[in-house]
Protein backbone atom coordinates (compact mmCIF):
# COMPACT_ATOMS: atom_id res chain seq x y z
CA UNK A 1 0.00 0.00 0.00
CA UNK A 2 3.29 2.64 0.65
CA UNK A 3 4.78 1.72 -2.08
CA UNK A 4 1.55 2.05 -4.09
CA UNK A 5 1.36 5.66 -2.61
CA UNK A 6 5.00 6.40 -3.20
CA UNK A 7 4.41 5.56 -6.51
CA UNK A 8 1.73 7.88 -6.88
CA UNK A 9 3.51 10.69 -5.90
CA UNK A 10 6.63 10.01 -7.92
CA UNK A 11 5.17 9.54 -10.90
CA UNK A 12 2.65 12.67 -10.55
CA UNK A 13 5.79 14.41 -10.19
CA UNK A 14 7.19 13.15 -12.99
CA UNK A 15 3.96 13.91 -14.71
CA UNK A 16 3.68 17.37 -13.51
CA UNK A 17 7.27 18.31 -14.87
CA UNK A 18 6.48 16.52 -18.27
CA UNK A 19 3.46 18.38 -18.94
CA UNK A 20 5.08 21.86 -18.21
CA UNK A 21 7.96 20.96 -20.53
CA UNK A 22 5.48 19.66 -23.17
CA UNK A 23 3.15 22.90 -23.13
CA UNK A 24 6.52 24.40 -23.47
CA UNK A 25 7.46 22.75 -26.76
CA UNK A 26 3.89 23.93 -27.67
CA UNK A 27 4.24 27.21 -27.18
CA UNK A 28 7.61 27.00 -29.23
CA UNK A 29 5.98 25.29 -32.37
CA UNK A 30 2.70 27.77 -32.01
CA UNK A 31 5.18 30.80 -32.77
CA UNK A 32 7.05 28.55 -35.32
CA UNK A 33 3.50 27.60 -37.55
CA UNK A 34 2.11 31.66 -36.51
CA UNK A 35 -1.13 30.43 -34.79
CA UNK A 36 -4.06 32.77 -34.63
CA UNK A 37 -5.76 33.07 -31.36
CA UNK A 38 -8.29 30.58 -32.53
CA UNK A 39 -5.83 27.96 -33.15
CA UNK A 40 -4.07 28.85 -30.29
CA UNK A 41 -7.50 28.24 -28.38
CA UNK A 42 -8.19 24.83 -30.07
CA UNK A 43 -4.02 24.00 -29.20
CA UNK A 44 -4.60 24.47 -25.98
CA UNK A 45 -8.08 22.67 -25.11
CA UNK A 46 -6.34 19.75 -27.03
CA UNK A 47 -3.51 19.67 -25.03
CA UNK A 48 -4.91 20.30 -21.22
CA UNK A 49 -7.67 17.71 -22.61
CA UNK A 50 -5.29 15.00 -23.58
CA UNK A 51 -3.56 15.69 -20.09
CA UNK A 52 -6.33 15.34 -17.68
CA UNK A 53 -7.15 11.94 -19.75
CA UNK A 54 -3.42 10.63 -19.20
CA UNK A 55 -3.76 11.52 -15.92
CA UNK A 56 -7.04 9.95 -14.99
CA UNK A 57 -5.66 6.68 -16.35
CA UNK A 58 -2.58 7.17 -14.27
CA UNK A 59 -4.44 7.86 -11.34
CA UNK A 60 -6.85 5.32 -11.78
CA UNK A 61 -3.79 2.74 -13.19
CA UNK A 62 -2.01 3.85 -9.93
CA UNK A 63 -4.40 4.39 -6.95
CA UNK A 64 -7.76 2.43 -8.56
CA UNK A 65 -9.10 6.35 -9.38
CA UNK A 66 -9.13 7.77 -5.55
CA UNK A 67 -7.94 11.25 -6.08
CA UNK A 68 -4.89 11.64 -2.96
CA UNK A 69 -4.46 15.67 -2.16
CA UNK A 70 -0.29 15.11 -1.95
CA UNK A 71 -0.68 13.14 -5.42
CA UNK A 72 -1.96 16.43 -6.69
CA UNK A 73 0.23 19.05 -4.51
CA UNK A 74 2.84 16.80 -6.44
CA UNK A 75 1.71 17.36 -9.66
CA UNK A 76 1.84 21.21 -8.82
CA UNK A 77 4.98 21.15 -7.02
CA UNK A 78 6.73 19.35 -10.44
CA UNK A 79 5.12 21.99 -12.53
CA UNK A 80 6.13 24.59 -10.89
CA UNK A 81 10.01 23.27 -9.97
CA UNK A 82 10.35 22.62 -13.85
CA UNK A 83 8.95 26.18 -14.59
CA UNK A 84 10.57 28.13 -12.15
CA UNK A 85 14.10 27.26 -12.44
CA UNK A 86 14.01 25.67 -16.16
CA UNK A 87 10.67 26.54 -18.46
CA UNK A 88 11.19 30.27 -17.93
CA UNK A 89 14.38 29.90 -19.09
CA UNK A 90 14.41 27.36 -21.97
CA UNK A 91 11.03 29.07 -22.95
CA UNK A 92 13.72 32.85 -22.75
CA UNK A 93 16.19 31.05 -24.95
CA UNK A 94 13.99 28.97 -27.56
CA UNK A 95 12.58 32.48 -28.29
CA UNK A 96 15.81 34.33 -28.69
CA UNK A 97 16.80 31.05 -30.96
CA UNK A 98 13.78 31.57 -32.73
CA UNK A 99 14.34 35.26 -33.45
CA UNK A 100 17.93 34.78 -34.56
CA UNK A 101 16.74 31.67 -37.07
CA UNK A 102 14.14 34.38 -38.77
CA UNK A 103 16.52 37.39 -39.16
CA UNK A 104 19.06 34.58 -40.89
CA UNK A 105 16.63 33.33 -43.14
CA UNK A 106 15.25 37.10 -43.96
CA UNK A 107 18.81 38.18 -45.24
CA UNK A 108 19.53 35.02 -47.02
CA UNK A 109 15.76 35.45 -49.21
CA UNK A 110 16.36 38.87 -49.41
CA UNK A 111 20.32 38.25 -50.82
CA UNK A 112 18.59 35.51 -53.26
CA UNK A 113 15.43 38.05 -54.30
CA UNK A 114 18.18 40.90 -55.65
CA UNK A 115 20.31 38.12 -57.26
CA UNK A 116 17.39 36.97 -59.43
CA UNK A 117 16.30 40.79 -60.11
CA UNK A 118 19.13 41.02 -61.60
C-alpha cells in the first residue's frame, strides 16, 4: 500500500514536470507555424484535454481512481520546480533562438530576391 502511494507521488511528479515541458514545446511550435488566437484556443483545449485523460488513467492505473491531495500538490509542485528554475528559461532562450533563425533566413531570401532581379 506505501509503495503504491510512493508511486503515486513520484510519478505525478514526474507527470507534472512533463506536462510543463510539453506545453513548453507547444508554445515553441505555435510561434514557429504563426497560430491565430483561434488555433491557439483549439491548441490548448487539445492539449490540457489530452492531459487530464493521461492523468485519470494514471491515477486510476495507480491508486484504482481515488484522487490523494499530496498526489496532486505533487503534480503542482513538479510543474512549478520545472517552470521556475528551467521553463522560464528554456522558454527565454527557444525564443531568442527563434528570433535569430528568422533574421538569418530574412537576409539570405532577401540576398537571393536581388540576385534573381538582376
Amino acid at each position: 500500500m506505501i509503495r503504491q502511494q510512493i508511486m503515486l507521488v513520484t510519478v505525478s511528479f514526474a507527470l507534472g514536470m512533463t506536462v510543463v515541458f510539453l506545453y513548453e514545446l507547444l508554445i515553441i511550435i505555435r510561434e514557429i507555424l504563426g497560430f491565430g488566437r483561434v488555433m491557439r484556443g483549439l491548441t490548448d483545449f487539445l492539449f490540457w484535454e489530452s492531459f487530464a485523460i493521461i492523468l485519470f488513467i494514471i491515477t486510476y492505473r495507480i491508486n484504482e481512481g481515488i484522487i490523494r491531495g499530496y498526489a496532486v500538490a505533487a503534480l503542482f509542485f513538479g510543474m512549478l520546480l520545472f517552470w521556475w528554475p528551467v521553463g522560464s528559461r528554456f522558454l527565454a532562450g527557444a525564443r531568442k533562438l527563434l528570433k535569430k533563425i528568422r533574421r538569418w533566413v530574412t537576409i539570405n531570401l532577401e540576398k537571393v530576391r536581388t540576385r534573381f532581379k538582376r
